[in-house]
PDB file of N, CA and C in Angstrom:
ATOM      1  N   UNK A   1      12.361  -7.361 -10.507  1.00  0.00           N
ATOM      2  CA  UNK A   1      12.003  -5.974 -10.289  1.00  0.00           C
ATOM      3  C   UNK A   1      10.896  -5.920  -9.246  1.00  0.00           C
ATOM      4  N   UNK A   2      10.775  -4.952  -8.422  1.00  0.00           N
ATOM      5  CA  UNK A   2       9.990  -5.376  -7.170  1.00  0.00           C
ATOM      6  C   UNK A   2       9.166  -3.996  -7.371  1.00  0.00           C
ATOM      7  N   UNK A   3       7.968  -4.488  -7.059  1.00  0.00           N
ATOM      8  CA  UNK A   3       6.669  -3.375  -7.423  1.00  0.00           C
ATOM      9  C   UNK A   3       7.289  -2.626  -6.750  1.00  0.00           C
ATOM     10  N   UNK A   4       7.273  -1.075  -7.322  1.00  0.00           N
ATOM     11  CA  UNK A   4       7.712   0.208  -6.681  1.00  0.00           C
ATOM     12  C   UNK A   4       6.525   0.950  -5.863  1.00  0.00           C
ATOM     13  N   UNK A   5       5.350   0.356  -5.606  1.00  0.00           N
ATOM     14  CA  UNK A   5       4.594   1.198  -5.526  1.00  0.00           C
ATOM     15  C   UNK A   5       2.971   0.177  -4.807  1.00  0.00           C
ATOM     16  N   UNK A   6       2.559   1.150  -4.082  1.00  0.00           N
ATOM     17  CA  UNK A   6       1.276   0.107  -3.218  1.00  0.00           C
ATOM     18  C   UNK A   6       0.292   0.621  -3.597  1.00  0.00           C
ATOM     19  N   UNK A   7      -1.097   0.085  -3.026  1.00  0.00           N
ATOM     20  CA  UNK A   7      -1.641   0.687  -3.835  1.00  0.00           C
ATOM     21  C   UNK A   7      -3.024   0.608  -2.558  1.00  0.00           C
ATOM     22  N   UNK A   8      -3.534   1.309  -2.104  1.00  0.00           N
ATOM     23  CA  UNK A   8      -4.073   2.226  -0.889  1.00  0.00           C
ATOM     24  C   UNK A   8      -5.638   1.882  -1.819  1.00  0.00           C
ATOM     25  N   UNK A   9      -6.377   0.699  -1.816  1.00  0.00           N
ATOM     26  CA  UNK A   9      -7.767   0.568  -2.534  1.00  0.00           C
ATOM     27  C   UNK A   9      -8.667   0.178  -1.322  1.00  0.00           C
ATOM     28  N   UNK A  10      -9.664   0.189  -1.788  1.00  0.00           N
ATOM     29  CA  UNK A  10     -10.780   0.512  -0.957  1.00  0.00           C
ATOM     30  C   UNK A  10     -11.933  -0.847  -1.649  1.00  0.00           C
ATOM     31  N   UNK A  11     -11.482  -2.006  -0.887  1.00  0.00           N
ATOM     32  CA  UNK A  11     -12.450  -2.958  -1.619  1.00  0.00           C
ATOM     33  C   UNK A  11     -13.383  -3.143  -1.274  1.00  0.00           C
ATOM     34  N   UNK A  12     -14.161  -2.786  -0.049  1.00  0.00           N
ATOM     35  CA  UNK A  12     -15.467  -2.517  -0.408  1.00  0.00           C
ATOM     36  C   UNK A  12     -16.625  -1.784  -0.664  1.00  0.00           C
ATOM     37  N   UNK A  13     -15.539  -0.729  -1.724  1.00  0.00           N
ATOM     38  CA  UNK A  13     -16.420   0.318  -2.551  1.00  0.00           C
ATOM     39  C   UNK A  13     -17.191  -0.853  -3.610  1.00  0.00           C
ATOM     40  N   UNK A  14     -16.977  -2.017  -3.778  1.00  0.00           N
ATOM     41  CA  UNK A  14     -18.119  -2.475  -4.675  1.00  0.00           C
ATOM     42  C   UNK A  14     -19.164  -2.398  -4.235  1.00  0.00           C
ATOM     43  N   UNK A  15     -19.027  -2.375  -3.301  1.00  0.00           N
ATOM     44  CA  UNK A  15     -20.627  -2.462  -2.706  1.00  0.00           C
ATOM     45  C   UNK A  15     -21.317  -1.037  -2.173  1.00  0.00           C
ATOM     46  N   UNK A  16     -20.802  -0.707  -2.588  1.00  0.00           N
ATOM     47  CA  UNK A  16     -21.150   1.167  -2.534  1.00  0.00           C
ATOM     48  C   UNK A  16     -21.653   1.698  -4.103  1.00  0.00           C
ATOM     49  N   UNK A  17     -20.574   1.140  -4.795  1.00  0.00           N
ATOM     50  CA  UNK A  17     -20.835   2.006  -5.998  1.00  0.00           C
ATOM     51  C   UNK A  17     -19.565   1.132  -6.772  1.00  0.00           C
ATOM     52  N   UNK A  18     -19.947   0.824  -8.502  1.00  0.00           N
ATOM     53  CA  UNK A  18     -19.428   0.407  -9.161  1.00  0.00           C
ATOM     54  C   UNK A  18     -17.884   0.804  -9.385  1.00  0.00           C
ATOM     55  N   UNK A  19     -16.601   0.702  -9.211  1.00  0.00           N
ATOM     56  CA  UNK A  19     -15.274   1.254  -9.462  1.00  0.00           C
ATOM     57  C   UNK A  19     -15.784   1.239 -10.775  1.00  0.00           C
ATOM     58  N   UNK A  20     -15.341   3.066 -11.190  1.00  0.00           N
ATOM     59  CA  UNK A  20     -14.587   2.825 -12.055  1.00  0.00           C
ATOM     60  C   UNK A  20     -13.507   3.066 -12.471  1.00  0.00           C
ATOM     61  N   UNK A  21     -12.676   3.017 -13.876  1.00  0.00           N
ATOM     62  CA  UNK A  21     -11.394   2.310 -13.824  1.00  0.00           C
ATOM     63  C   UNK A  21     -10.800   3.786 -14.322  1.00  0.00           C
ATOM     64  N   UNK A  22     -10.205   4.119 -13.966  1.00  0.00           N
ATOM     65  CA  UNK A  22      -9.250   5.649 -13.767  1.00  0.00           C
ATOM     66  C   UNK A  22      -8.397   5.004 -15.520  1.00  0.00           C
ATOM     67  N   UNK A  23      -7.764   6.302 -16.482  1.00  0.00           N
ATOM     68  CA  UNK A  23      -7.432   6.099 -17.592  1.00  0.00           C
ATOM     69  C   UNK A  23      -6.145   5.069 -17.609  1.00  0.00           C
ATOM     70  N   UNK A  24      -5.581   4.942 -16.601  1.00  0.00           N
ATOM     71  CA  UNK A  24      -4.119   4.198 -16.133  1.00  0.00           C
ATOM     72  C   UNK A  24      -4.828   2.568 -16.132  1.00  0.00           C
ATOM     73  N   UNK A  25      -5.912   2.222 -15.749  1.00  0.00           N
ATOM     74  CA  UNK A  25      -6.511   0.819 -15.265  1.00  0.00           C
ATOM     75  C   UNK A  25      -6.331   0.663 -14.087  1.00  0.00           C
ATOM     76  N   UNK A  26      -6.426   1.500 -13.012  1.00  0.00           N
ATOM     77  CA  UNK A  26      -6.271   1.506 -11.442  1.00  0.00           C
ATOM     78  C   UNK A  26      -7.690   1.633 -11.574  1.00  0.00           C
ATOM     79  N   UNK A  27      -7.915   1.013 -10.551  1.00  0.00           N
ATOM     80  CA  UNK A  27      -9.265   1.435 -10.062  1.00  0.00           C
ATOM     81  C   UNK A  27      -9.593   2.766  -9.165  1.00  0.00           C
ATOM     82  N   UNK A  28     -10.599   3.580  -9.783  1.00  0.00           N
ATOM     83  CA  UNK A  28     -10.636   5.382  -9.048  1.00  0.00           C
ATOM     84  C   UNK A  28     -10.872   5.159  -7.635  1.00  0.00           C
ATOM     85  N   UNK A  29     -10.994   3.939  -7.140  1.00  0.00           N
ATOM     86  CA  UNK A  29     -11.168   3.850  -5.758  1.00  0.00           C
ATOM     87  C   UNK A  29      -9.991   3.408  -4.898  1.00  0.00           C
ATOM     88  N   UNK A  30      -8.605   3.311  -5.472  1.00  0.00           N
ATOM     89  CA  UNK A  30      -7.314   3.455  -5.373  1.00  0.00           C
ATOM     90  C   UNK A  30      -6.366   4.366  -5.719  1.00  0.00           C
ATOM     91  N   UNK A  31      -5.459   4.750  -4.980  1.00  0.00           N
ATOM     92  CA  UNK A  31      -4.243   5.315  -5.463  1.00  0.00           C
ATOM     93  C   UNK A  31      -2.891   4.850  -4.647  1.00  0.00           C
ATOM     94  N   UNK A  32      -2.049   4.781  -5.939  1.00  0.00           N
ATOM     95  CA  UNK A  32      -0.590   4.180  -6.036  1.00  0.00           C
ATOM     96  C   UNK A  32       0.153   5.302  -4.657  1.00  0.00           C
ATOM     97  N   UNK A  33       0.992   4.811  -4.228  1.00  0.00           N
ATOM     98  CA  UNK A  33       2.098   5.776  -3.067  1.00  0.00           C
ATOM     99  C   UNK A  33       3.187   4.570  -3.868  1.00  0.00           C
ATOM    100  N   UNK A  34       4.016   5.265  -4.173  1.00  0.00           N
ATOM    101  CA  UNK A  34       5.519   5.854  -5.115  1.00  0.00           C
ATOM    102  C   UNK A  34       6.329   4.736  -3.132  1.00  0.00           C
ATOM    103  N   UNK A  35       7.080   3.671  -3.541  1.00  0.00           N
ATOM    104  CA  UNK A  35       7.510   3.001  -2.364  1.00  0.00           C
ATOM    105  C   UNK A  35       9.294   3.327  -2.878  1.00  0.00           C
ATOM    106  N   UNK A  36       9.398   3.504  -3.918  1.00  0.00           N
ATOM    107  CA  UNK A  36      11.092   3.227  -4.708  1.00  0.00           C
ATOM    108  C   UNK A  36      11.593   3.103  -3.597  1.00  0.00           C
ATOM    109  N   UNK A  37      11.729   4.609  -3.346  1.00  0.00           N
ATOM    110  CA  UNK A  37      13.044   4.769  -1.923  1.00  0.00           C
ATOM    111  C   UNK A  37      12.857   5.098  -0.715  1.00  0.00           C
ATOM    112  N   UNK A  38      11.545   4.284  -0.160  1.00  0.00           N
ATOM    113  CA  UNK A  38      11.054   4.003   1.255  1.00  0.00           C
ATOM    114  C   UNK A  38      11.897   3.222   1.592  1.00  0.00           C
ATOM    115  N   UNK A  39      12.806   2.795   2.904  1.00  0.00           N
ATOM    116  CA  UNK A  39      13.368   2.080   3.446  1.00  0.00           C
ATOM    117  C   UNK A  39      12.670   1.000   4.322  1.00  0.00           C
ATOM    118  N   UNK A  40      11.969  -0.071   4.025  1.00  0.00           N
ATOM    119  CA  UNK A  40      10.476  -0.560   4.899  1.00  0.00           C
ATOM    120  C   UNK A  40      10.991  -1.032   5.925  1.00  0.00           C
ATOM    121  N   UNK A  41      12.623  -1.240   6.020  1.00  0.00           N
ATOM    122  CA  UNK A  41      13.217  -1.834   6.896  1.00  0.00           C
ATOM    123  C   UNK A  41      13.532  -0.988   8.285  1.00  0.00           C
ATOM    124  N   UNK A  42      13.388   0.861   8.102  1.00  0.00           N
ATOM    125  CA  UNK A  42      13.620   1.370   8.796  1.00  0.00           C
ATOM    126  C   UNK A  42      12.288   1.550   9.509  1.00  0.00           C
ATOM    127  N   UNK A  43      11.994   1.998  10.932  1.00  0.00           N
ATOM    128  CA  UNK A  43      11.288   1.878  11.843  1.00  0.00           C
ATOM    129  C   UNK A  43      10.369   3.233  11.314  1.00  0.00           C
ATOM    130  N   UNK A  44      11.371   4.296  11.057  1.00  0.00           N
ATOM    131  CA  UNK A  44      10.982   6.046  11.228  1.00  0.00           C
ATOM    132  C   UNK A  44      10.055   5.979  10.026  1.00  0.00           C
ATOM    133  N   UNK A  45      11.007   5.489   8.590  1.00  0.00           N
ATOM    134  CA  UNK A  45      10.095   5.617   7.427  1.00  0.00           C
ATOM    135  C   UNK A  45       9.069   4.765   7.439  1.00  0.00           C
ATOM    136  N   UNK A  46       8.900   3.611   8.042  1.00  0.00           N
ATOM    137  CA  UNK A  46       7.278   2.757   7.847  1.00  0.00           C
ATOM    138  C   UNK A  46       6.457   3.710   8.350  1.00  0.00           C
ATOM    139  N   UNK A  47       6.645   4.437   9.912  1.00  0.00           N
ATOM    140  CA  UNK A  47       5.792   5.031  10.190  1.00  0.00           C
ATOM    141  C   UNK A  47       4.912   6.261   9.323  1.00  0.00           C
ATOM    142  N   UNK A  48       6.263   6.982   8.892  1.00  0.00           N
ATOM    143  CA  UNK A  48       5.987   7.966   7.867  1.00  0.00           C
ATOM    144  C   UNK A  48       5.338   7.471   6.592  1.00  0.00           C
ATOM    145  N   UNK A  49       5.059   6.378   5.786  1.00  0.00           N
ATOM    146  CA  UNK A  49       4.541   5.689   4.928  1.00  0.00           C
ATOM    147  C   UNK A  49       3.255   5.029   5.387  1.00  0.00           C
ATOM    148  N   UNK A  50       3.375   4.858   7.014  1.00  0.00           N
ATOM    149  CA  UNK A  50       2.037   4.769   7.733  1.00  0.00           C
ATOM    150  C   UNK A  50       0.810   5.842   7.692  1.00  0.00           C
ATOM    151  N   UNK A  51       1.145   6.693   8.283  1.00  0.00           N
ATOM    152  CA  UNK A  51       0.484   8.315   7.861  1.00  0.00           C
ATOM    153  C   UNK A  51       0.172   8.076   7.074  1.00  0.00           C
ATOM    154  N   UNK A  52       1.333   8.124   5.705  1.00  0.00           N
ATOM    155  CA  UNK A  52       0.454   8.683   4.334  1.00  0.00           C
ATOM    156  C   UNK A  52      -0.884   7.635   4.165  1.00  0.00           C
ATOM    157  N   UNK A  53      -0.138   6.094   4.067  1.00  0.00           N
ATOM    158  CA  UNK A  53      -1.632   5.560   3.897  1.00  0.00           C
ATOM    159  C   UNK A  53      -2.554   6.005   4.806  1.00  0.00           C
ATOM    160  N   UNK A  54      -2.587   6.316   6.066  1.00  0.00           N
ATOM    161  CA  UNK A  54      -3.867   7.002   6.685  1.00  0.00           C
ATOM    162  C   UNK A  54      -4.611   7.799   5.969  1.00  0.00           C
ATOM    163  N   UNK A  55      -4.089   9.214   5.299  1.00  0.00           N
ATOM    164  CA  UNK A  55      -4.012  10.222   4.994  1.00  0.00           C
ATOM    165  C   UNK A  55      -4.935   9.644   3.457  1.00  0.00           C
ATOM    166  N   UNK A  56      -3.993   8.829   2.421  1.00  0.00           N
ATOM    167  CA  UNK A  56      -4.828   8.288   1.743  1.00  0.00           C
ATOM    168  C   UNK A  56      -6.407   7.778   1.989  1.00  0.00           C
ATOM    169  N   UNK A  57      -6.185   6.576   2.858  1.00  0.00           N
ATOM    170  CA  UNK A  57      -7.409   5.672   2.842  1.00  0.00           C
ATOM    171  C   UNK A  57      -8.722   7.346   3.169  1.00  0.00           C
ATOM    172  N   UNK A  58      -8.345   8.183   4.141  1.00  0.00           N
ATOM    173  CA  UNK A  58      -9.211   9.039   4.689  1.00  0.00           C
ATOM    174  C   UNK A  58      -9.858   9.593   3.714  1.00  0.00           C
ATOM    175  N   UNK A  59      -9.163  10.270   2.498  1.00  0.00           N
ATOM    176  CA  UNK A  59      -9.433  10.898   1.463  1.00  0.00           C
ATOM    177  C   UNK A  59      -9.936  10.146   0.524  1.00  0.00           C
ATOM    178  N   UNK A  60      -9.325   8.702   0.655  1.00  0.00           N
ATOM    179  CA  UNK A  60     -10.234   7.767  -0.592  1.00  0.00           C
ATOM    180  C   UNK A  60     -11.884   7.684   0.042  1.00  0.00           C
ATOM    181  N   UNK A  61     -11.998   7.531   0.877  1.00  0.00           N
ATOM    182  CA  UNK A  61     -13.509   7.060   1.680  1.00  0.00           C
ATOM    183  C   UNK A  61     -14.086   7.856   2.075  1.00  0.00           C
ATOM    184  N   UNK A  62     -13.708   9.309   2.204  1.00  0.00           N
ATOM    185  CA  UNK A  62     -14.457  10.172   2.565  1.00  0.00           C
ATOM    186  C   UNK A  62     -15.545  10.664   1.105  1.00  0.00           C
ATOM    187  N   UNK A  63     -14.542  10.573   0.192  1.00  0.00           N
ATOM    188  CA  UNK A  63     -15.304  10.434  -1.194  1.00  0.00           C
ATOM    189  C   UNK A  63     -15.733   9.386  -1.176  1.00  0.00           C
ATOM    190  N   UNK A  64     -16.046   8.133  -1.051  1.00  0.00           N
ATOM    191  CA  UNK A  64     -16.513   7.038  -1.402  1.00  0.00           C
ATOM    192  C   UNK A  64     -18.426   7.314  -0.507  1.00  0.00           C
ATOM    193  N   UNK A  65     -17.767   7.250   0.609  1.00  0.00           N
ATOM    194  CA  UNK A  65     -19.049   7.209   1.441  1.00  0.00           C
ATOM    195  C   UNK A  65     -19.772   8.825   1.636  1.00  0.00           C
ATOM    196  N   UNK A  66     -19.107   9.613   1.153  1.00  0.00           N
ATOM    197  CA  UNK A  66     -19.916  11.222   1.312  1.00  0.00           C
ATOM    198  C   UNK A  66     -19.216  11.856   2.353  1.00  0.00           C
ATOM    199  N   UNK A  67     -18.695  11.228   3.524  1.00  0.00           N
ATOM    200  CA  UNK A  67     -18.787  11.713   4.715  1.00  0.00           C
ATOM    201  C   UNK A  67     -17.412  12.085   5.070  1.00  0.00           C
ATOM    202  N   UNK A  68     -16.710  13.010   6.104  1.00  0.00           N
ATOM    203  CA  UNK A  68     -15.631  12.889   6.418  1.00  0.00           C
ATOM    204  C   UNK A  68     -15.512  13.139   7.931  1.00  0.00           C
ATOM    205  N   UNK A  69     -16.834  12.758   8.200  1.00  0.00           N
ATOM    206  CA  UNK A  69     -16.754  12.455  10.112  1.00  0.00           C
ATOM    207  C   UNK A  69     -16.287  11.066  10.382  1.00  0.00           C
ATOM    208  N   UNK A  70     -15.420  12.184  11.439  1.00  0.00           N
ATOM    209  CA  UNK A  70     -14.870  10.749  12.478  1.00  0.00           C
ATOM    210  C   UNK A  70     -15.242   9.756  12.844  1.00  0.00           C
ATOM    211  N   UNK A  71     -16.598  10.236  12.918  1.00  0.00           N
ATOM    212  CA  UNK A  71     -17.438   9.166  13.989  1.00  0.00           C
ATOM    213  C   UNK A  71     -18.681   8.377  13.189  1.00  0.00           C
ATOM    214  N   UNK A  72     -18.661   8.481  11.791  1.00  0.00           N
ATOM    215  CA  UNK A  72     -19.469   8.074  10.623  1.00  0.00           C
ATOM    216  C   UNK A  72     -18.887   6.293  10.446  1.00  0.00           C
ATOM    217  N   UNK A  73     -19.779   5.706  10.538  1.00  0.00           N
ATOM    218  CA  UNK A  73     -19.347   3.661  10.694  1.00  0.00           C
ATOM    219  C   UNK A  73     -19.193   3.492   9.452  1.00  0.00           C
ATOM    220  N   UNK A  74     -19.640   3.941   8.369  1.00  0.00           N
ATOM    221  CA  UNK A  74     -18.942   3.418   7.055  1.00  0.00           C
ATOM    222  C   UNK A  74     -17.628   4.257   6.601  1.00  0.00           C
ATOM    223  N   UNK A  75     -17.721   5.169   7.357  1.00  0.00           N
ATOM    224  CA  UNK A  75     -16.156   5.869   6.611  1.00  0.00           C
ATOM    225  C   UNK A  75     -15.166   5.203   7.706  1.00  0.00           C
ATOM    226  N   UNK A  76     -15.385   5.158   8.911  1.00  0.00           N
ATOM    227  CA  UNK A  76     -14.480   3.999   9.585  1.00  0.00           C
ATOM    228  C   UNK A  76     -14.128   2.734   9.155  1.00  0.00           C
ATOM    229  N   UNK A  77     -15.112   2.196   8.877  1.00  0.00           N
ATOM    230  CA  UNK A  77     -14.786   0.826   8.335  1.00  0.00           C
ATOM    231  C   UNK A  77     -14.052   0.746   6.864  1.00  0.00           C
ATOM    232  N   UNK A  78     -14.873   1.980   6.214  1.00  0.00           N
ATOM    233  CA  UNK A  78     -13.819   1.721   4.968  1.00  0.00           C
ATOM    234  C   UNK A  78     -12.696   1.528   5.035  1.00  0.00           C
ATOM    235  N   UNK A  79     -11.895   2.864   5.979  1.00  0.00           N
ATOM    236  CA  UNK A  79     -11.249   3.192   6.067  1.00  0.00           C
ATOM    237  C   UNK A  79      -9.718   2.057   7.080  1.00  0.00           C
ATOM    238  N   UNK A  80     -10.444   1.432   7.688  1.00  0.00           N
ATOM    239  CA  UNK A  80     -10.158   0.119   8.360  1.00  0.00           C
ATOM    240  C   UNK A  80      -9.513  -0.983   7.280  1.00  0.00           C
ATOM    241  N   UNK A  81     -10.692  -1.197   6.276  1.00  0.00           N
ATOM    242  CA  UNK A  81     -10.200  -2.298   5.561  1.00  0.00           C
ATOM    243  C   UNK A  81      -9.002  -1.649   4.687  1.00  0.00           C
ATOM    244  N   UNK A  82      -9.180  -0.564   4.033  1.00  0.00           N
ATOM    245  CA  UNK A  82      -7.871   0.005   3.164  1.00  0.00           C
ATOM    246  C   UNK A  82      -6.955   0.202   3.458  1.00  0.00           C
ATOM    247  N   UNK A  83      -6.614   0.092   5.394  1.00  0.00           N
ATOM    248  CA  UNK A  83      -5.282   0.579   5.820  1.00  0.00           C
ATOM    249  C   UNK A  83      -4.693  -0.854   5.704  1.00  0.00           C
ATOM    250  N   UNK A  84      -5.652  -1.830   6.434  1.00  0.00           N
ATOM    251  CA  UNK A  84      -5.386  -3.626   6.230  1.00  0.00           C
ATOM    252  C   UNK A  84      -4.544  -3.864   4.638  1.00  0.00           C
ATOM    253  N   UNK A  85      -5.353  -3.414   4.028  1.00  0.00           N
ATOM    254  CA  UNK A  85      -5.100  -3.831   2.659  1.00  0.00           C
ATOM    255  C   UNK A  85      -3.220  -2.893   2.740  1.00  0.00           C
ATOM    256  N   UNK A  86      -3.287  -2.080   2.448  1.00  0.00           N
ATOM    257  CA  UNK A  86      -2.090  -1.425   2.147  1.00  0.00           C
ATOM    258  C   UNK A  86      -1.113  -1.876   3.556  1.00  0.00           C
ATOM    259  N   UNK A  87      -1.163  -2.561   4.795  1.00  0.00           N
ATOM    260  CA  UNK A  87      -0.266  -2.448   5.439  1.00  0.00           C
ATOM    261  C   UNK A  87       0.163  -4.513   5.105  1.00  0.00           C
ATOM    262  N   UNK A  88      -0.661  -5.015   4.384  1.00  0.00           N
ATOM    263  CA  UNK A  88      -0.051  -6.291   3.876  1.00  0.00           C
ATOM    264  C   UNK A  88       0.644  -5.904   2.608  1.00  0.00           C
ATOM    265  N   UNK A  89       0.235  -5.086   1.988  1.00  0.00           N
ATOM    266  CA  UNK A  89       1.547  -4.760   0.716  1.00  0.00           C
ATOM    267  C   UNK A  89       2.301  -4.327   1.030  1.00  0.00           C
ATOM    268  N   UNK A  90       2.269  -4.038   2.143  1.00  0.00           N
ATOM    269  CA  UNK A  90       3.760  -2.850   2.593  1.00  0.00           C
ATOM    270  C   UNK A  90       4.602  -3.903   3.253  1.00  0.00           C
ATOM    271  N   UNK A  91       3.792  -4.981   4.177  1.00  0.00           N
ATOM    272  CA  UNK A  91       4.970  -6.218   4.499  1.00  0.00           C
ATOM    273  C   UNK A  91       5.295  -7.372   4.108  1.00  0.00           C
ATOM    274  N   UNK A  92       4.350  -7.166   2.384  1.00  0.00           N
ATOM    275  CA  UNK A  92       4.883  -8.432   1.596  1.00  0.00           C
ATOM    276  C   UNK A  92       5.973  -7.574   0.715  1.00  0.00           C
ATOM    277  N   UNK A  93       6.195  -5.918   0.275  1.00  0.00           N
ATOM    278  CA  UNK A  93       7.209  -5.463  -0.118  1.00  0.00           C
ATOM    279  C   UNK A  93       8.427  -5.776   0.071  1.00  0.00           C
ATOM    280  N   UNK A  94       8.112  -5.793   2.258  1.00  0.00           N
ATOM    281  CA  UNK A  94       9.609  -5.831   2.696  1.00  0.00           C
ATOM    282  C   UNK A  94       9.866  -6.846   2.690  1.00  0.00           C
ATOM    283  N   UNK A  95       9.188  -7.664   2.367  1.00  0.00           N
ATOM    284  CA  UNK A  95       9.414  -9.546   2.445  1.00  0.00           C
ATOM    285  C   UNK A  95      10.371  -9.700   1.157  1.00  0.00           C
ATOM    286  N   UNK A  96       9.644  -9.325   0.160  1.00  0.00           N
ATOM    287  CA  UNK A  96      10.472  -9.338  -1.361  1.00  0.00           C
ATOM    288  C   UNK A  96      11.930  -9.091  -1.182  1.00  0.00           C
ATOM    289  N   UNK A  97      11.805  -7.584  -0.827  1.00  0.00           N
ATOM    290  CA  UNK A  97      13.025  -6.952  -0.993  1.00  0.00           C
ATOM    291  C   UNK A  97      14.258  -7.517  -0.021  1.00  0.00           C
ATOM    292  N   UNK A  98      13.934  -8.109   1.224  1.00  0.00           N
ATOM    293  CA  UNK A  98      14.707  -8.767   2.212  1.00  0.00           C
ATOM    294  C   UNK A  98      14.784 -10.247   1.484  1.00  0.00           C
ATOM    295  N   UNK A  99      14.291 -10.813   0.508  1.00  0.00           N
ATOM    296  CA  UNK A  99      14.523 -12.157   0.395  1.00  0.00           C
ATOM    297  C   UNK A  99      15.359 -11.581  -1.251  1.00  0.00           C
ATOM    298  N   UNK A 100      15.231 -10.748  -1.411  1.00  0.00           N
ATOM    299  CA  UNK A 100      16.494 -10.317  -2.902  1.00  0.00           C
ATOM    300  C   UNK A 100      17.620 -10.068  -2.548  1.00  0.00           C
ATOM    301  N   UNK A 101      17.602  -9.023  -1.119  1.00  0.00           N
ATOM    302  CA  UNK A 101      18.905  -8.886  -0.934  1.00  0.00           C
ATOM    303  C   UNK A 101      19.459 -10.239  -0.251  1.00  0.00           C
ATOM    304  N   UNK A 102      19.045 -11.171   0.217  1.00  0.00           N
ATOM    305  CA  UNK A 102      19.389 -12.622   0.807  1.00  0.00           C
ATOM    306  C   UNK A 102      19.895 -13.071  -0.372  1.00  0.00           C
ATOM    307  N   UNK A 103      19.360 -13.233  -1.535  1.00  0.00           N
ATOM    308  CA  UNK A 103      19.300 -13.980  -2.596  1.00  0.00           C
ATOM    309  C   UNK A 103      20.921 -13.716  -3.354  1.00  0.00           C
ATOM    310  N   UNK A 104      20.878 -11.693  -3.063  1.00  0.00           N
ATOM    311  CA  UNK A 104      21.801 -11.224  -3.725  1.00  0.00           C
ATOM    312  C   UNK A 104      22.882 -11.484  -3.225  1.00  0.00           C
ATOM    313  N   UNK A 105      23.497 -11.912  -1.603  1.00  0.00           N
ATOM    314  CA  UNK A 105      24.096 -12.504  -0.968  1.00  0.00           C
ATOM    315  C   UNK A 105      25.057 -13.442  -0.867  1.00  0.00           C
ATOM    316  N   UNK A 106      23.718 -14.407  -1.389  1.00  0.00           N
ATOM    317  CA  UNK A 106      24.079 -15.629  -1.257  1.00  0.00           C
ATOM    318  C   UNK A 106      24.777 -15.989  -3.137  1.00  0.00           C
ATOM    319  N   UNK A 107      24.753 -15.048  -3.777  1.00  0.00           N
ATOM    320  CA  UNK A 107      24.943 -15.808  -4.789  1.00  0.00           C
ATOM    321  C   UNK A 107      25.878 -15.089  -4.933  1.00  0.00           C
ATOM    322  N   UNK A 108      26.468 -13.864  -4.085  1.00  0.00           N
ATOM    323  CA  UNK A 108      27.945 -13.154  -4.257  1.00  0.00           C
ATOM    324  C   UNK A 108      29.023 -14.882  -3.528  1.00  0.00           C
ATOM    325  N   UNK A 109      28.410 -14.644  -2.544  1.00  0.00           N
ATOM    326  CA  UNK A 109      29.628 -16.342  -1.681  1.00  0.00           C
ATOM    327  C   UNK A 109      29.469 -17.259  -2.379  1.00  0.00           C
ATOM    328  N   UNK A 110      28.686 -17.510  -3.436  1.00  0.00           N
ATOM    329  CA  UNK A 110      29.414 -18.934  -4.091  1.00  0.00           C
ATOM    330  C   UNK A 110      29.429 -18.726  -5.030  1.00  0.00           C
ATOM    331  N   UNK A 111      30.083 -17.617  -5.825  1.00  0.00           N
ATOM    332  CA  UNK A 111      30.832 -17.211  -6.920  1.00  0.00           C
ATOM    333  C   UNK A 111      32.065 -17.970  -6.892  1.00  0.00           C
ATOM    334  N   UNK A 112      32.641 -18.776  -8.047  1.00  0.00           N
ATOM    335  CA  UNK A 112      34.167 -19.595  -7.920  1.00  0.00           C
ATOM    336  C   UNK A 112      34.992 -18.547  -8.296  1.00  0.00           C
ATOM    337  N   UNK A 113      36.256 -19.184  -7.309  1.00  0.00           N
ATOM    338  CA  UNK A 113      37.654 -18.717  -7.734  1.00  0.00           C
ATOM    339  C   UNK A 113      38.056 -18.618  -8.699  1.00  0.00           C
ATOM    340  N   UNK A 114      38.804 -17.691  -9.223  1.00  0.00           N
ATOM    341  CA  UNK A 114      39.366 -17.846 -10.663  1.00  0.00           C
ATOM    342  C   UNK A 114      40.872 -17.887 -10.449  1.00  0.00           C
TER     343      UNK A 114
END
């Protein structure tokens, strides 16, 4: 079963301020984006899944650090490391899911004859 879902965190809010842990056990300095039926393979939808994490990280760090100027160095940087973070889950997703459907493949062709 392949995680449905990424998760847009902000790791160095420790050093800002203690996470704490939202009633689910996410940390309040994260939130999940829903991946089910993103296609990571298509060009149009990464981009569109790109945005949102923008859109996320902006809103996670603008609360984190107070600020929601552009030009503010800790809401940049936060905002830097959380897109990092979420754009390696997004291409170890498609890694998964491209090595299942390989998997699923390969084990249709050497099914025996009956």
């Amino acid at each position: 079963m392949f995680r449905s879902s990424l998760f847009v965190a902000v790791l160095a809010a420790a050093s800002i301020a203690t996470p704490a842990l939202a009633q689910d056990g996410v940390d309040a300095n994260s939130k999940a984006i829903d991946i089910t039926n993103v296609d990571l393979s298509d060009h149009a939808s990464w981009k569109q899944l790109d945005r949102e994490v923008d859109r996320t990280a902006h809103q996670i760090c603008a609360r984190i650090t107070g600020s929601s100027s552009l030009f503010d160095p800790a809401l940049e940087e936060c905002e830097k490391e959380a897109r990092q973070n979420a754009r390696q889950q997004m291409y170890a997703a498609r890694a998964r899911r491209q090595a299942s459907a390989d998997t699923q493949v390969a084990t249709v062709l050497t099914l025996p004859r009956g």
